[in-house]
N, C-alpha and C. Protein backbone atom coordinates (compact mmCIF):
# COMPACT_ATOMS: atom_id res chain seq x y z
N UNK A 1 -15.24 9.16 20.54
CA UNK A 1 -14.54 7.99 20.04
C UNK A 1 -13.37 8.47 19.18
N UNK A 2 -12.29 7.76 19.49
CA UNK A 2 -11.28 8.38 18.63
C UNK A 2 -11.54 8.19 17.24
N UNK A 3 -11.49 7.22 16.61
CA UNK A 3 -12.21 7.11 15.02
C UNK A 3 -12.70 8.58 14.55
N UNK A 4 -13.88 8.65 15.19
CA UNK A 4 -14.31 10.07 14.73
C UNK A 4 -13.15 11.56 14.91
N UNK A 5 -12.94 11.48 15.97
CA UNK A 5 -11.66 12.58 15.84
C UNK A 5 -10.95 12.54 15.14
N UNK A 6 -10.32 11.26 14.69
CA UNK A 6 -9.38 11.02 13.81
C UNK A 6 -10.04 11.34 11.89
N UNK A 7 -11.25 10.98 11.92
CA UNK A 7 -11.76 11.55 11.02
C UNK A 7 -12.21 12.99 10.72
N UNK A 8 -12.46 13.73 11.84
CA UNK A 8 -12.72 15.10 11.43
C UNK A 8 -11.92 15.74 11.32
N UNK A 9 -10.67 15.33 12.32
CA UNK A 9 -9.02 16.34 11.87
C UNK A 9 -8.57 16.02 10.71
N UNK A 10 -8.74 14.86 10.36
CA UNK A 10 -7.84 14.64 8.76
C UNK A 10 -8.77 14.42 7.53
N UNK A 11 -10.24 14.59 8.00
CA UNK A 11 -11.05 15.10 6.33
C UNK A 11 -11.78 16.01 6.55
N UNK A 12 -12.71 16.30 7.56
CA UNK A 12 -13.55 17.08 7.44
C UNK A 12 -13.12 18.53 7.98
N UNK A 13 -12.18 18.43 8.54
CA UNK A 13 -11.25 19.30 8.78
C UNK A 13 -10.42 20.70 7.15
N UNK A 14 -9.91 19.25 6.19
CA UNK A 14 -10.03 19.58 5.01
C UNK A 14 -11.06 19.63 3.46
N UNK A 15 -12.60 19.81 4.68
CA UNK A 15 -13.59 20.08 3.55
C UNK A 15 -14.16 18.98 2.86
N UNK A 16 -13.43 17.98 3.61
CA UNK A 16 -14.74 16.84 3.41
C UNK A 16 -15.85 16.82 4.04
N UNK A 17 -16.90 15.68 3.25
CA UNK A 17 -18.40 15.69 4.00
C UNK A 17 -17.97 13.80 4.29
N UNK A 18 -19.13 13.48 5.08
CA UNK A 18 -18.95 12.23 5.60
C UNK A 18 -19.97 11.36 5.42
N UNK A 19 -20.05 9.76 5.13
CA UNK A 19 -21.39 9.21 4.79
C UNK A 19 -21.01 8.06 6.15
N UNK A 20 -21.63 7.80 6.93
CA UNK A 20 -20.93 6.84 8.20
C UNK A 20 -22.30 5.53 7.37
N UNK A 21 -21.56 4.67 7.29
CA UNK A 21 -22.67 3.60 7.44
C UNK A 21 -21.60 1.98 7.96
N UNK A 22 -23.06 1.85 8.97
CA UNK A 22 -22.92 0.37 9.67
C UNK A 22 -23.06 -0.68 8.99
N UNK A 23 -22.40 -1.26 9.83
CA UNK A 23 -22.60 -2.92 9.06
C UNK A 23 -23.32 -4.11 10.10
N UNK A 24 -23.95 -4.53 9.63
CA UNK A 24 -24.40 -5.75 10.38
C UNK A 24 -24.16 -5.83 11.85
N UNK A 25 -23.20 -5.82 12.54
CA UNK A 25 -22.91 -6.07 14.15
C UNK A 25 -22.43 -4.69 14.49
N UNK A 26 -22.75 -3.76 13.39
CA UNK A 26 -22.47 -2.10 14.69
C UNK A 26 -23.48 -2.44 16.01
N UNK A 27 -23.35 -2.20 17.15
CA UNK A 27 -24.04 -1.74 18.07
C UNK A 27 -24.71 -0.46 17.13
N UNK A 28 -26.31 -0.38 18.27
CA UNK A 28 -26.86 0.69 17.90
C UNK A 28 -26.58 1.72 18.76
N UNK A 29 -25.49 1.50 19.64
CA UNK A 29 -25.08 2.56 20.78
C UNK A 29 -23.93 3.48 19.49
N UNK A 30 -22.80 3.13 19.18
CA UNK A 30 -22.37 3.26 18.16
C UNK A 30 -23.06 4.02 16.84
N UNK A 31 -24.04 3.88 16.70
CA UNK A 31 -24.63 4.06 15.44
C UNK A 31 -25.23 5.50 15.75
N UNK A 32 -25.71 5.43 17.12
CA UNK A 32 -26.29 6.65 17.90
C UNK A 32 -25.22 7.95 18.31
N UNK A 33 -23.61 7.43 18.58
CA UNK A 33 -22.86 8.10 18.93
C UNK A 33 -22.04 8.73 17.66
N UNK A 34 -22.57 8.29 16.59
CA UNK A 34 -22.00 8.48 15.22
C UNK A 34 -23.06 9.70 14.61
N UNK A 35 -24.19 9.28 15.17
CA UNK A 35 -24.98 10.40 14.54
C UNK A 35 -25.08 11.83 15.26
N UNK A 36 -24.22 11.23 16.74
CA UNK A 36 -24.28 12.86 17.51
C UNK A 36 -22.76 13.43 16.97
N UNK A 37 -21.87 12.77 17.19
CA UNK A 37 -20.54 13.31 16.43
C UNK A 37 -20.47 13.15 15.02
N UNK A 38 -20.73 12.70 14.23
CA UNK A 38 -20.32 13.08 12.89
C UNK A 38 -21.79 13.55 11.95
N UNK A 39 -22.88 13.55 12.46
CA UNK A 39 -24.25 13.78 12.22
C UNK A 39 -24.19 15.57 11.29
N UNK A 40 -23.15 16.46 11.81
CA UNK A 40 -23.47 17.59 11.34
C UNK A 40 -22.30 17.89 10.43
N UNK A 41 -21.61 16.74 9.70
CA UNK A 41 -20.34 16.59 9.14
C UNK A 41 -21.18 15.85 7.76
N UNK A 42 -22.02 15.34 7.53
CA UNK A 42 -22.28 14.76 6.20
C UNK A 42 -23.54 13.73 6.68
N UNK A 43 -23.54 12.81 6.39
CA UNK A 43 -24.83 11.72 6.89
C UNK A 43 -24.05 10.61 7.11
N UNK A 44 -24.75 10.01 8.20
CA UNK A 44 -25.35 8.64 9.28
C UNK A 44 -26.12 7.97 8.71
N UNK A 45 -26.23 6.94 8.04
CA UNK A 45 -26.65 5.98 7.84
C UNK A 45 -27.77 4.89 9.32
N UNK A 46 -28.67 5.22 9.78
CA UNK A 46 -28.95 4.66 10.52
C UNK A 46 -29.86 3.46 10.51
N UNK A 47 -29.61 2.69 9.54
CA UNK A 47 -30.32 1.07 9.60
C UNK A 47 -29.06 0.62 8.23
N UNK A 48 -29.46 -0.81 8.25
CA UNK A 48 -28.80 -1.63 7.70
C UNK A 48 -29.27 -1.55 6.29
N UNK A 49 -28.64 -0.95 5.29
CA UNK A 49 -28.95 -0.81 3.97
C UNK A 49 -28.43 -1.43 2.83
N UNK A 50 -28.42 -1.99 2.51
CA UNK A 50 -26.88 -2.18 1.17
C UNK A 50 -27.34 -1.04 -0.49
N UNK A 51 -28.42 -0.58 -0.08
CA UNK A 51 -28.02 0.63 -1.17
C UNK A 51 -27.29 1.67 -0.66
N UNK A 52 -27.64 1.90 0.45
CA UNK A 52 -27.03 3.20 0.72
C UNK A 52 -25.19 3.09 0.68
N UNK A 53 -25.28 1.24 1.56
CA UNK A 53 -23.88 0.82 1.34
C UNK A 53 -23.25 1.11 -0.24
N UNK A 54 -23.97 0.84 -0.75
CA UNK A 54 -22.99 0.42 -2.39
C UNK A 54 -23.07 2.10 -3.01
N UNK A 55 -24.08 3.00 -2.12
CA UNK A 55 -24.18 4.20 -3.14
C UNK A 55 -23.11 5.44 -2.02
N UNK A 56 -22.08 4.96 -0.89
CA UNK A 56 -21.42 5.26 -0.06
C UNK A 56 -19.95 5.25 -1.02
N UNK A 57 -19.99 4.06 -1.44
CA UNK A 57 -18.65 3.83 -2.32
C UNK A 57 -18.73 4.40 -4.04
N UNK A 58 -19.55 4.50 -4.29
CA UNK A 58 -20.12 5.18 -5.53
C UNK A 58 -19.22 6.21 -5.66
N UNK A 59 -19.97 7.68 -4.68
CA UNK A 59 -19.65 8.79 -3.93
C UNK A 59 -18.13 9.11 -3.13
N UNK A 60 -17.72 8.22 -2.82
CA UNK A 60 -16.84 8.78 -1.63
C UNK A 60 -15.38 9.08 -2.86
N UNK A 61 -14.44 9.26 -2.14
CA UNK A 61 -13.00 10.27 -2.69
C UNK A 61 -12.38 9.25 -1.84
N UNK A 62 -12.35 8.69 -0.58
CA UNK A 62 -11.44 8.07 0.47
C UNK A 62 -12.82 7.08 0.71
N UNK A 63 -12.18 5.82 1.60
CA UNK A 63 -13.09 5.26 2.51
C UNK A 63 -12.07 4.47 3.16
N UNK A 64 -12.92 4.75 4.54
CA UNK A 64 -12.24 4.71 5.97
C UNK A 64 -12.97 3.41 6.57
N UNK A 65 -12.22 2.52 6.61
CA UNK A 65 -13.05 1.22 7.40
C UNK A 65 -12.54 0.92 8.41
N UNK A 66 -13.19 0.21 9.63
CA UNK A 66 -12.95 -0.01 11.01
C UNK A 66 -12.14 -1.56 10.77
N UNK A 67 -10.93 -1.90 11.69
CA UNK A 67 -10.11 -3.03 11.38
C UNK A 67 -10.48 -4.31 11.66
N UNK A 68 -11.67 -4.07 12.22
CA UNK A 68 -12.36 -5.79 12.72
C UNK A 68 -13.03 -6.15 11.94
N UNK A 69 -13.14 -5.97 10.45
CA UNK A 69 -13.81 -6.67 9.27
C UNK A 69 -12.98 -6.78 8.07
N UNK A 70 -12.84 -8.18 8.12
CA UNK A 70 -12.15 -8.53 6.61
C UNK A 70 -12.58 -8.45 5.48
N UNK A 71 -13.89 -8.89 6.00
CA UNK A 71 -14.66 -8.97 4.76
C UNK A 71 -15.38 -7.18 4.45
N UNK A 72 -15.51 -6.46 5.51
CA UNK A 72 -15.67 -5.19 4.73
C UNK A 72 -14.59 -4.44 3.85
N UNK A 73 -13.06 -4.96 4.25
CA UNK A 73 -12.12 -4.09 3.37
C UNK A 73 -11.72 -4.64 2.13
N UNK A 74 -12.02 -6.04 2.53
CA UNK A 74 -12.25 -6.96 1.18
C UNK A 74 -13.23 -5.89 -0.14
N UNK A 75 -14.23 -5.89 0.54
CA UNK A 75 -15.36 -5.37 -0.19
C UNK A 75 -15.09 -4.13 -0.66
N UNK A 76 -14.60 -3.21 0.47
CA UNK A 76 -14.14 -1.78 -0.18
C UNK A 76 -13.07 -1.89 -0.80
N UNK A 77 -11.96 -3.06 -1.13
CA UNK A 77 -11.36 -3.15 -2.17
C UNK A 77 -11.79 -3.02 -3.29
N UNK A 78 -12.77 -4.01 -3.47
CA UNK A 78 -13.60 -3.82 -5.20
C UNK A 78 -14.22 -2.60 -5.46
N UNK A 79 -13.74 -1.81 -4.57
CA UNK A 79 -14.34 0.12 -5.27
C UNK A 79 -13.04 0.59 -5.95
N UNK A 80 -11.96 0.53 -5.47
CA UNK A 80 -10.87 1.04 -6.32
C UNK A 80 -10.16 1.85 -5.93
N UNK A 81 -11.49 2.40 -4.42
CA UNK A 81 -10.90 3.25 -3.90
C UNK A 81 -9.59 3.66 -3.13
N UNK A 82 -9.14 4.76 -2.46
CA UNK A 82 -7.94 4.57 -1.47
C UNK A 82 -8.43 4.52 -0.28
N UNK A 83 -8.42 2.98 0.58
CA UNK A 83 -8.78 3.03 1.69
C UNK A 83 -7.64 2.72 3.01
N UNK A 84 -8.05 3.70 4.01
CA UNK A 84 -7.73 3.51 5.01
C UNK A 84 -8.28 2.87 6.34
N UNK A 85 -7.50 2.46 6.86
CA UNK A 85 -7.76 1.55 7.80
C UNK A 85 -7.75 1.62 9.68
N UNK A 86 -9.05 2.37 9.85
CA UNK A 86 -8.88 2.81 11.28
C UNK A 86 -8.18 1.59 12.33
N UNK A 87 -7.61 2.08 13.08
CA UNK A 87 -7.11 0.87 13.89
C UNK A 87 -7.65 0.98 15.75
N UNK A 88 -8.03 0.05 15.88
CA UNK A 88 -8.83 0.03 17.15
C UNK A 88 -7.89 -0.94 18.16
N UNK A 89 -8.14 -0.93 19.27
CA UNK A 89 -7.84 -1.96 19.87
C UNK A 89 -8.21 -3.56 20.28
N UNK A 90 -7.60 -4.15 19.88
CA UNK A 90 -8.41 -5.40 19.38
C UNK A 90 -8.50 -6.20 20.58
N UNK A 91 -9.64 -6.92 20.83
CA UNK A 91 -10.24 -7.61 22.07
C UNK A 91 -9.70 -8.96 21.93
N UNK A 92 -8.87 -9.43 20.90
CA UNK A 92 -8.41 -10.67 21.23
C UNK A 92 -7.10 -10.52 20.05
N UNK A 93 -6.38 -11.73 20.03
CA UNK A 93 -5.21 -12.03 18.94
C UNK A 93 -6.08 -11.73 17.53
N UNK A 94 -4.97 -10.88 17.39
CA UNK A 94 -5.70 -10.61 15.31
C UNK A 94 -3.84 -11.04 14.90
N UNK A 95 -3.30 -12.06 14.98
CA UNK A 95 -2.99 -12.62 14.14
C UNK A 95 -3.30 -12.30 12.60
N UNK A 96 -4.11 -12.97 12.34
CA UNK A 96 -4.69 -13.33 10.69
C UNK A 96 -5.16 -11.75 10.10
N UNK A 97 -5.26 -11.18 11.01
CA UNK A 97 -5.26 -9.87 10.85
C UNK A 97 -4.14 -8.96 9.88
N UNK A 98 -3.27 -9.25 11.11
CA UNK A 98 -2.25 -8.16 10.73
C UNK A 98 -1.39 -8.85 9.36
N UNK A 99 -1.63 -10.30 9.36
CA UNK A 99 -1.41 -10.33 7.81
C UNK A 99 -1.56 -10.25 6.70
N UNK A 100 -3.17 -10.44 6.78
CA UNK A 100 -4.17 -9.49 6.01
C UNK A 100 -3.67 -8.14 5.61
N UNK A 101 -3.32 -7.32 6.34
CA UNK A 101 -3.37 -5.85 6.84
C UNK A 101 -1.85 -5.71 6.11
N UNK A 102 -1.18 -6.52 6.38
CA UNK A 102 0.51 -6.86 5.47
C UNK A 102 0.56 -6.86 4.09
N UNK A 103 -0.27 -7.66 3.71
CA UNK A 103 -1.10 -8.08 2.34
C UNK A 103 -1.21 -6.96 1.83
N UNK A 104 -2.29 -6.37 2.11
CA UNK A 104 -3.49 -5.89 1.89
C UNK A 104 -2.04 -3.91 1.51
N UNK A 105 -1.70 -3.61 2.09
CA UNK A 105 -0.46 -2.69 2.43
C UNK A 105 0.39 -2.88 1.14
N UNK A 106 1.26 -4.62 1.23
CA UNK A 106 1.91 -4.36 0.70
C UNK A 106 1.40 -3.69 -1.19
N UNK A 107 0.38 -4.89 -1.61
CA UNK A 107 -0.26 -4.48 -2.78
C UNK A 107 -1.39 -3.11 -3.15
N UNK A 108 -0.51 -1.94 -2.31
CA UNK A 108 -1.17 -0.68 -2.34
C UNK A 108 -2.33 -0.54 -2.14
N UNK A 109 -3.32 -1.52 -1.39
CA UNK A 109 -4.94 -0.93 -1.48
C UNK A 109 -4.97 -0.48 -0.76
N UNK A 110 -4.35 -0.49 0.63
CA UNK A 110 -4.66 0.30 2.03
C UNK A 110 -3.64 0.99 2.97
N UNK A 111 -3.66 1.82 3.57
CA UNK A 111 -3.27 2.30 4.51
C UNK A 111 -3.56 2.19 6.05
N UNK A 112 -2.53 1.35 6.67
CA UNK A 112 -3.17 0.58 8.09
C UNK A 112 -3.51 2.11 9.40
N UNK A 113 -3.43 3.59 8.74
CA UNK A 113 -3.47 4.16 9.63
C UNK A 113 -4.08 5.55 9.05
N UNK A 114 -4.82 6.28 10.10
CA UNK A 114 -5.56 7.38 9.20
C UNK A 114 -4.53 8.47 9.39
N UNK A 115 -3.74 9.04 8.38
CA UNK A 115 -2.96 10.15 8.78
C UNK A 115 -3.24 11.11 9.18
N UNK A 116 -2.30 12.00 9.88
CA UNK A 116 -2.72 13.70 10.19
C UNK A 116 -3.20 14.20 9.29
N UNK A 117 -2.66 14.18 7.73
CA UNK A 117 -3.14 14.91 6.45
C UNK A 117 -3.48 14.05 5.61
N UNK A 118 -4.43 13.99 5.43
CA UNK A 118 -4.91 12.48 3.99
C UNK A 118 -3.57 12.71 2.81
N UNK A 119 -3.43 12.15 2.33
CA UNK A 119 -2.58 11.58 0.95
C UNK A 119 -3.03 12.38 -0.15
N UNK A 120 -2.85 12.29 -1.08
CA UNK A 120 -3.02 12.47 -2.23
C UNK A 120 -3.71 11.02 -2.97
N UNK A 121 -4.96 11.03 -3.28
CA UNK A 121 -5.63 9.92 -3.77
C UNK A 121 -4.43 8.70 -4.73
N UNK A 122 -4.74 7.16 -3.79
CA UNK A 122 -3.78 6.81 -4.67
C UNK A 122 -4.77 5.57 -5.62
N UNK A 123 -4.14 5.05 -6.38
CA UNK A 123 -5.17 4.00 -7.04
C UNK A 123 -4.32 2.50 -7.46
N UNK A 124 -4.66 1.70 -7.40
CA UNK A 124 -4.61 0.17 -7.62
C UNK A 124 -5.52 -0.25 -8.34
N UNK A 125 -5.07 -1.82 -8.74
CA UNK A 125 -5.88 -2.28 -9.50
C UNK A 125 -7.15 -3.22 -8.86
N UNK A 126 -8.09 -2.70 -9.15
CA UNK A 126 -9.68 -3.48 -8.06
C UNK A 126 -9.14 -4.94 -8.31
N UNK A 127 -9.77 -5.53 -6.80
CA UNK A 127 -9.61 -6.53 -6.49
C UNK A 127 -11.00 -7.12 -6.50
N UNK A 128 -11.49 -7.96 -7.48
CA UNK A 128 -12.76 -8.88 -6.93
C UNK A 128 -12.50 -9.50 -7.57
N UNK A 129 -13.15 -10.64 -6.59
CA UNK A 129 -12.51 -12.11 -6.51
C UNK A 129 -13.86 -13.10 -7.66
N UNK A 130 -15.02 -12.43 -7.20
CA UNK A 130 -16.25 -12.88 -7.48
C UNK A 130 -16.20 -12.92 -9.16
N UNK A 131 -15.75 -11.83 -9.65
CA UNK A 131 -15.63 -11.76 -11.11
C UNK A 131 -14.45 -12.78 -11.29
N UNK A 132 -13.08 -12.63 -10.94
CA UNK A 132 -11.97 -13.64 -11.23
C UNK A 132 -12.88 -14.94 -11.59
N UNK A 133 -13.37 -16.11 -9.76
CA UNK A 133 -13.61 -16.77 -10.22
C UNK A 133 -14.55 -17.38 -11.00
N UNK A 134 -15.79 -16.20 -11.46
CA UNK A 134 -16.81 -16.45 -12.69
C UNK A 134 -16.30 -16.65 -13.69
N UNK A 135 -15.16 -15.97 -13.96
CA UNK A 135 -14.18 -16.29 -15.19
C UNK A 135 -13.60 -17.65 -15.15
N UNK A 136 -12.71 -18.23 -14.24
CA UNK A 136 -12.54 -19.52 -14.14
C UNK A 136 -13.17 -20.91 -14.07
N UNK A 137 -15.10 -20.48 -14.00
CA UNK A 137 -15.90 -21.35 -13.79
C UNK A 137 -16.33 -21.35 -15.50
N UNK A 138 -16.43 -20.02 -16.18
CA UNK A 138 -16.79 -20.64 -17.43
C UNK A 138 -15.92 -20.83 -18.21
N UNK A 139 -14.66 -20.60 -18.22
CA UNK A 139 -13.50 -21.64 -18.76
C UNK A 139 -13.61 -23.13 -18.35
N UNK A 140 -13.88 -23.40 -17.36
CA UNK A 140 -14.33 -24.97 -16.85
C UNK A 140 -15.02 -25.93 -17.64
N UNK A 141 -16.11 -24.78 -17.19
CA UNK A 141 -17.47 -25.28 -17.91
C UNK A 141 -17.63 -25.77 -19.31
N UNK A 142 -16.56 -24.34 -20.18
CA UNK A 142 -16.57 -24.56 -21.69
C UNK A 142 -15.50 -25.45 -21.98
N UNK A 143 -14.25 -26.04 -20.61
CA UNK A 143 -13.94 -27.42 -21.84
C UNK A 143 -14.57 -28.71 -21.49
């Protein structure tokens, strides 16, 4: 799969280790082909965890997310981290996508493409929304 190539030439290549974890609608064909190619590069995640998820972003230096989830880069926004954004070929109009992906670019959280040579770690300011609007609900509340 290209993903993975694209990941071992431009991190593990430079001495990174790798934590692969699925989300909800990975195929388990996928999940299986992740543990034969990137299996001897760091760890595979093979069931649906959200510790291992939340202790993936803890850990990582980069995180690399697949482009058909909004809501996962959403999520790896609120790490802080510098994420990049594998790009696949998309099975229908991603529209809403690529503006997302515009967005998401212009206000430094992501990179729509995994480079030949990773970057130099960059940083922004975390994005979660969940804290924002807890804040706006007890301003509400308290007048």
């Amino acid at each position: 799969m290209e993903i993975f190539q694209s990941i071992k030439m431009c991190f593990i290549g430079k001495g990174y280790e790798t934590i692969i974890v699925p989300s909800m609608r990975t195929p388990k064909n996928i999940i299986e082909l992740a543990k034969k190619e990137m299996g001897k590069f760091g760890h595979v995640v093979d069931i649906i965890d959200k510790q291992a998820y939340l202790s993936a972003y803890a850990l990582a230096k980069y995180v690399v997310v697949t482009c058909d989830s909004i809501s996962m880069i959403s999520e790896a926004a609120a790490s802080g981290k510098p994420i990049y954004v594998a790009q696949m070929k998309p099975k229908k109009n991603i529209y809403r996508f690529k503006k997302f992906f515009e967005l998401f670019e212009y206000l430094g959280i992501i990179k729509s493409h995994i480079p030949a040579i990773p970057d130099k770690p960059w940083t922004y300011k975390k994005h979660n929304e969940a804290v924002k609007i807890a804040e706006e609900l007890k301003n509400k509340i308290k007048k």
